[in-house]
C-alpha atoms as a PDB file:
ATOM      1  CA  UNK A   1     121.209-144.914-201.501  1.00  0.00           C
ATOM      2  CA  UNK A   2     118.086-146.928-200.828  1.00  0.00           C
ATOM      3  CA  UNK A   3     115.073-148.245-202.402  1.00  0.00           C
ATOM      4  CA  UNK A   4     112.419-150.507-202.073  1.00  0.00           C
ATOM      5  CA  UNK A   5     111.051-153.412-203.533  1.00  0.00           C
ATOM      6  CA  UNK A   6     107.599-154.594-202.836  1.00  0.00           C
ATOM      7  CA  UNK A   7     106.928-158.214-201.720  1.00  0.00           C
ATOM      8  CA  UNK A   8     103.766-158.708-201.182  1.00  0.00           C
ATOM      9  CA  UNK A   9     100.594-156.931-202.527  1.00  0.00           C
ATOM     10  CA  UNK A  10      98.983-153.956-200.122  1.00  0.00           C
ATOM     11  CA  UNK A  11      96.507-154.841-198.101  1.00  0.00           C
ATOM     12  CA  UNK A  12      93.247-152.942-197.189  1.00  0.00           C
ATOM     13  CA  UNK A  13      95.043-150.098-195.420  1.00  0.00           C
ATOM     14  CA  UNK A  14      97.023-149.544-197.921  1.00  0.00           C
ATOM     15  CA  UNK A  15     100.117-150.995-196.457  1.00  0.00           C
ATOM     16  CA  UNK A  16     102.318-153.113-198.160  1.00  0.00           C
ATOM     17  CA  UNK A  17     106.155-155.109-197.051  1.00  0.00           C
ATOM     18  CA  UNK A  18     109.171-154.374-199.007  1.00  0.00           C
ATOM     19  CA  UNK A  19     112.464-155.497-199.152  1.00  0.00           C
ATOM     20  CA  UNK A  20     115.290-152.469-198.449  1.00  0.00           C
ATOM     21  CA  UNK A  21     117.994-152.531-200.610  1.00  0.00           C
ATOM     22  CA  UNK A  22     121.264-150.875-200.136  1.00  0.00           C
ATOM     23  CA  UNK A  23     124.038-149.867-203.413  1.00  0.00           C
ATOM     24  CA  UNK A  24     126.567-150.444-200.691  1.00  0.00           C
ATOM     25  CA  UNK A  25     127.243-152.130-197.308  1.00  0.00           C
ATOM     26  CA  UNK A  26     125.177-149.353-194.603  1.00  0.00           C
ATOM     27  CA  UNK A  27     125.346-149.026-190.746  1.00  0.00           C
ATOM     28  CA  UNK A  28     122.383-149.170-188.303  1.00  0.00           C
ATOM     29  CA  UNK A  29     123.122-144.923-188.264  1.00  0.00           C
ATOM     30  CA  UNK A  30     123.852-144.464-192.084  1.00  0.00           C
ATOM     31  CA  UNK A  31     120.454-145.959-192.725  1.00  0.00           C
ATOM     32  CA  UNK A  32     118.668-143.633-190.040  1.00  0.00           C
ATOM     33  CA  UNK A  33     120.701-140.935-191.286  1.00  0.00           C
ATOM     34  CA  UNK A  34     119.390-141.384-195.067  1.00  0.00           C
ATOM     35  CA  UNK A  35     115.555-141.665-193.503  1.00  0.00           C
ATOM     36  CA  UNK A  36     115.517-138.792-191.777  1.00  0.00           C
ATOM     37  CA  UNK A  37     117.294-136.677-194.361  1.00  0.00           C
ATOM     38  CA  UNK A  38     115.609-138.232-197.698  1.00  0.00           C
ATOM     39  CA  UNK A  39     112.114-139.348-196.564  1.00  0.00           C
ATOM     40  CA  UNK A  40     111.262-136.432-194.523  1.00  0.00           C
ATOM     41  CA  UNK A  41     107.495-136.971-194.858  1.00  0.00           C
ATOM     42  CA  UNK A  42     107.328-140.529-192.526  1.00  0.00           C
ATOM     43  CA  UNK A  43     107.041-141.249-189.799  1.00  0.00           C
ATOM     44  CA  UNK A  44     106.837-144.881-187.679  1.00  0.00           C
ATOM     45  CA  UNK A  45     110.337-146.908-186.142  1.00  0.00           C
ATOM     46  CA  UNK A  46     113.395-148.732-186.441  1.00  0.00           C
ATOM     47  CA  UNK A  47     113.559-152.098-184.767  1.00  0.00           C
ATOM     48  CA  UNK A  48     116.610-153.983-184.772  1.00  0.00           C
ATOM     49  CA  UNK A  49     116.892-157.593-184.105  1.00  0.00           C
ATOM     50  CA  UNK A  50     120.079-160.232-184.687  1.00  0.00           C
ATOM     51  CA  UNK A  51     119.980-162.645-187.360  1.00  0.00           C
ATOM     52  CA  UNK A  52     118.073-165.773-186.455  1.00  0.00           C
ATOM     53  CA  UNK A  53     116.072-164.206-183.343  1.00  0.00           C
ATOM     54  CA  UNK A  54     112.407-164.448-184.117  1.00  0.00           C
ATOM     55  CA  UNK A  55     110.620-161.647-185.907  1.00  0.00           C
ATOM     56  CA  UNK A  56     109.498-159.389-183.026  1.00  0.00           C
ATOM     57  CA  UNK A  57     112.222-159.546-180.799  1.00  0.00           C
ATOM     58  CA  UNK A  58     113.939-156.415-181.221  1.00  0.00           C
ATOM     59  CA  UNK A  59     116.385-155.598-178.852  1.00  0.00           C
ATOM     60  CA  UNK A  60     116.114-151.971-179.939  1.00  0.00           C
ATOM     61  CA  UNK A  61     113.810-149.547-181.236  1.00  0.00           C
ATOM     62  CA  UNK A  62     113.440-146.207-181.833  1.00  0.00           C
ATOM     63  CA  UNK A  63     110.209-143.933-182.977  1.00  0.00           C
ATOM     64  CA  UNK A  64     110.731-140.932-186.124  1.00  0.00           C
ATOM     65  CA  UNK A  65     108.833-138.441-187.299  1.00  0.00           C
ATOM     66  CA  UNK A  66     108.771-135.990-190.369  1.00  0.00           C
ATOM     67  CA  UNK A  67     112.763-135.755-189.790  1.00  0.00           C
ATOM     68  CA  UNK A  68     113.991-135.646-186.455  1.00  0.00           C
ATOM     69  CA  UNK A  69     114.101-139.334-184.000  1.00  0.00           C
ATOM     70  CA  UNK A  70     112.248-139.536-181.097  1.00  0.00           C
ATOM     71  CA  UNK A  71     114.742-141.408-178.536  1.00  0.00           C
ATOM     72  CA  UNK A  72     118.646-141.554-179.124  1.00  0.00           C
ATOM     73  CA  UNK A  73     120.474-144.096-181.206  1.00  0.00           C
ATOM     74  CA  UNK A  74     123.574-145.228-179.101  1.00  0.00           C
ATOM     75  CA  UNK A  75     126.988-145.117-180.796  1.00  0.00           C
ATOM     76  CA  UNK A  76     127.470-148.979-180.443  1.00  0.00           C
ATOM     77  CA  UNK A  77     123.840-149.485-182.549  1.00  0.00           C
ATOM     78  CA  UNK A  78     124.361-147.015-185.137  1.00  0.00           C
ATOM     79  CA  UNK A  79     127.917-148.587-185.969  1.00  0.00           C
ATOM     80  CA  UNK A  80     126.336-151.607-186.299  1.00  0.00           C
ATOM     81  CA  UNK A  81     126.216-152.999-189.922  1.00  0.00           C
ATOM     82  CA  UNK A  82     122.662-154.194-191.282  1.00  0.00           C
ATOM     83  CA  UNK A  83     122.770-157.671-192.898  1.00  0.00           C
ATOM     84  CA  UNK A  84     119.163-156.859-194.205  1.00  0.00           C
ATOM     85  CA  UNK A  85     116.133-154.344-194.038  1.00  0.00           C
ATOM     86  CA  UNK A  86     112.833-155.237-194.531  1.00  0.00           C
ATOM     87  CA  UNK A  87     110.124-152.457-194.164  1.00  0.00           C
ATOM     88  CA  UNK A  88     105.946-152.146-193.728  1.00  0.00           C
ATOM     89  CA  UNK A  89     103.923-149.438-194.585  1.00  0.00           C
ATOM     90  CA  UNK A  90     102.171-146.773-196.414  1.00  0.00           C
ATOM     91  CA  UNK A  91     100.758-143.928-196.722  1.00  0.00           C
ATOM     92  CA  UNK A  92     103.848-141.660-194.820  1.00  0.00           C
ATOM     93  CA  UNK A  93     103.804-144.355-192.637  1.00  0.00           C
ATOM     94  CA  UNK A  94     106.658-147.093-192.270  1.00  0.00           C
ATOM     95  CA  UNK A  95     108.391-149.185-189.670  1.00  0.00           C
ATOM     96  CA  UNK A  96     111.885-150.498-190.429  1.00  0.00           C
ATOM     97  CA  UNK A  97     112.999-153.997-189.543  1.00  0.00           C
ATOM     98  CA  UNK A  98     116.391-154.075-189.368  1.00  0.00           C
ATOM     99  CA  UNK A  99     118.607-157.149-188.826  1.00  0.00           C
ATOM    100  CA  UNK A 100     122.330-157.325-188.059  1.00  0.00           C
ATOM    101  CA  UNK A 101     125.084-159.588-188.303  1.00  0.00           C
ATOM    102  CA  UNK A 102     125.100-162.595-185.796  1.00  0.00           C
ATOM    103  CA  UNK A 103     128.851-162.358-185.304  1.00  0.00           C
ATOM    104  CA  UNK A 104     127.889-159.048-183.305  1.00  0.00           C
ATOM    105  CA  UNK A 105     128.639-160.785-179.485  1.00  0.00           C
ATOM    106  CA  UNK A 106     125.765-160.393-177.523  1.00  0.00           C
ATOM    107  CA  UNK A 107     125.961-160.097-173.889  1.00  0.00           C
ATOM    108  CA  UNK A 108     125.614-163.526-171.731  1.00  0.00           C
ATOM    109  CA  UNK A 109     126.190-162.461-167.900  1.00  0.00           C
ATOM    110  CA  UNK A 110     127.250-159.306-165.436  1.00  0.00           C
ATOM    111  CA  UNK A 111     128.754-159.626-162.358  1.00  0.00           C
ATOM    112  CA  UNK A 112     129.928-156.494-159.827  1.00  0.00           C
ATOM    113  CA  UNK A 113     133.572-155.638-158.727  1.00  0.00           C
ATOM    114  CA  UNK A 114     133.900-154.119-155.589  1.00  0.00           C
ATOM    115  CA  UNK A 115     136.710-151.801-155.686  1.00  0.00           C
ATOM    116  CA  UNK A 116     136.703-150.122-151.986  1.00  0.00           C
ATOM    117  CA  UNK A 117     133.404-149.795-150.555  1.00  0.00           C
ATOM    118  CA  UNK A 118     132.060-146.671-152.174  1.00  0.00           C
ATOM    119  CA  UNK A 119     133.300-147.850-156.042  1.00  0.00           C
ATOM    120  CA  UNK A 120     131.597-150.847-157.811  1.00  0.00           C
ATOM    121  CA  UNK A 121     131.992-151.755-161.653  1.00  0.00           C
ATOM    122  CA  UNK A 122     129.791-153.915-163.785  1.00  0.00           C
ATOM    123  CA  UNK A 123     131.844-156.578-166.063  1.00  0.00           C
ATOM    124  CA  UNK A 124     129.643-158.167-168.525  1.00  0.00           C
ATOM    125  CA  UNK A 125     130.998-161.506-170.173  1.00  0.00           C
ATOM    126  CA  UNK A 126     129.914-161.646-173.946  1.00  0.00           C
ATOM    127  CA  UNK A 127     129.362-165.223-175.893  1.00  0.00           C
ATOM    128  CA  UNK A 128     132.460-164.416-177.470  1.00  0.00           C
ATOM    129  CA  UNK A 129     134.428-164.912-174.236  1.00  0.00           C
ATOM    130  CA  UNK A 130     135.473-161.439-174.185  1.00  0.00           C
ATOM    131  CA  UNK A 131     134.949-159.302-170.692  1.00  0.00           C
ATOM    132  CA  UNK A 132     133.813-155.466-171.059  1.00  0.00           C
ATOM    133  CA  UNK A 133     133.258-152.513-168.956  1.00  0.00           C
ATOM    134  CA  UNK A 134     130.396-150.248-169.181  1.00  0.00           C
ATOM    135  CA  UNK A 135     131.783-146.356-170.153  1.00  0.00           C
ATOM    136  CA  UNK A 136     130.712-145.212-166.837  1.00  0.00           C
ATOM    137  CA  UNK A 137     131.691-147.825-164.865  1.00  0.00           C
ATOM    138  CA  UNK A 138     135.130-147.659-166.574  1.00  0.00           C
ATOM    139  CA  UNK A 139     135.110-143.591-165.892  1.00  0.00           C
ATOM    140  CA  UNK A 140     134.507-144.999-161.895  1.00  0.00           C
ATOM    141  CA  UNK A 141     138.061-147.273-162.164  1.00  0.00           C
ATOM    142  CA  UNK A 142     140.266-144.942-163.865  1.00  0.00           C
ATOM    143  CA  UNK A 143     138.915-142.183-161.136  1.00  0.00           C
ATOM    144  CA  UNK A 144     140.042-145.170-158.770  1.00  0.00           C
ATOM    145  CA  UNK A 145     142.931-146.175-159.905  1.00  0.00           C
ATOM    146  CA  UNK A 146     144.114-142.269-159.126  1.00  0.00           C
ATOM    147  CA  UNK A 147     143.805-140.854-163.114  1.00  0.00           C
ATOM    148  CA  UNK A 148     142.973-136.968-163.095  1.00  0.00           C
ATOM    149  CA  UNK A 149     139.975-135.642-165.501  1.00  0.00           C
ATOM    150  CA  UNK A 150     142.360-134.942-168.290  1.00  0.00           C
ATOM    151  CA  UNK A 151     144.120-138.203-168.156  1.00  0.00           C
ATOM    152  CA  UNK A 152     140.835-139.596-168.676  1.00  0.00           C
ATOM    153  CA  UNK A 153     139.647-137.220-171.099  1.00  0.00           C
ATOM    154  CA  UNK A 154     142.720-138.336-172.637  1.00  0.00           C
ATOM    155  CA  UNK A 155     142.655-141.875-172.891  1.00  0.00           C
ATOM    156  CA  UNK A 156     138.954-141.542-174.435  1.00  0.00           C
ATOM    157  CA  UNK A 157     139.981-139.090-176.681  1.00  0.00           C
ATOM    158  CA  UNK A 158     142.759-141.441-177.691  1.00  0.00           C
ATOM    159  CA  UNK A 159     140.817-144.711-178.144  1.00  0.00           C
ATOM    160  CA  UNK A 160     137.644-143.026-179.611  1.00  0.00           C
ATOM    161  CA  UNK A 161     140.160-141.893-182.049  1.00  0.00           C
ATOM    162  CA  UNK A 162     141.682-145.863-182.940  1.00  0.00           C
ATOM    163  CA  UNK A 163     138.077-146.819-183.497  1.00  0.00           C
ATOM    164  CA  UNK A 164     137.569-144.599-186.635  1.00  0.00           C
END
């Protein structure tokens, strides 16, 4: 559950800030989720920015309205949990500010692998020092490296099931 606390007085429009306050530890998604089911009459975004970035520099955002988003949430955001929420707005109107964790790693470089000359991958190197692969570009090397559909099906299945 949710709810608000004003922080600053509303303004001439009618809009006011407010602090978003959780009764339990929410994801990017679970917070969405409770929006669009519980506040059915607003409409506005979600912007989501790390810890410590300055205020407008979201690296996502998504428009809502009356119950249903307008865009997609990808897996990897909506699994993300919020450190804080702040909120603005009024009158059916609000835009959540969402901030997450700063241990999230963030993604510092891509390069290509060439693996024959019709398959290339994308590696991207995060500031944790880990290397990952894009979904797609992983579907490419397990097609290369001679797995059939099911295999693959398979070993997605099997690790989608690990991260629950």
């Amino acid at each position: 559950m949710i709810h608000f606390i004003q922080t600053h007085a509303a303004g001439g429009d009618a809009c006011a800030p407010y602090d978003v306050k959780f009764d339990r530890p929410y994801t990017i998604g679970e917070l969405v989720n409770e929006v669009l089911n519980n506040r059915r009459n607003e409409w506005g975004e979600f912007r989501v920015r790390y810890e410590g970035d300055k205020w407008l520099d979201s690296f996502f955002n998504v428009e809502y309205k009356y119950g249903k988003l307008i865009g997609k949430i990808p897996e990897n955001i909506a699994n993300m949990p919020i450190e804080k929420t702040h909120s603005y707005g009024g009158w059916s109107s609000m835009t959540y500010y969402i901030i997450v964790k700063k241990d999230i790693p963030k993604i510092i470089s891509k390069g290509k692998i060439t693996l024959d000359e019709n398959t290339e991958i994308t590696v991207c190197v995060l500031d944790n020092g880990q290397r990952i692969i894009p979904e797609e570009d992983m579907l490419k090397a397990l097609k290369f490296l001679g797995l059939s559909e099911a295999d693959i099906k398979n070993v997605l299945h099997t690790q989608a099931n690990k991260e629950r």
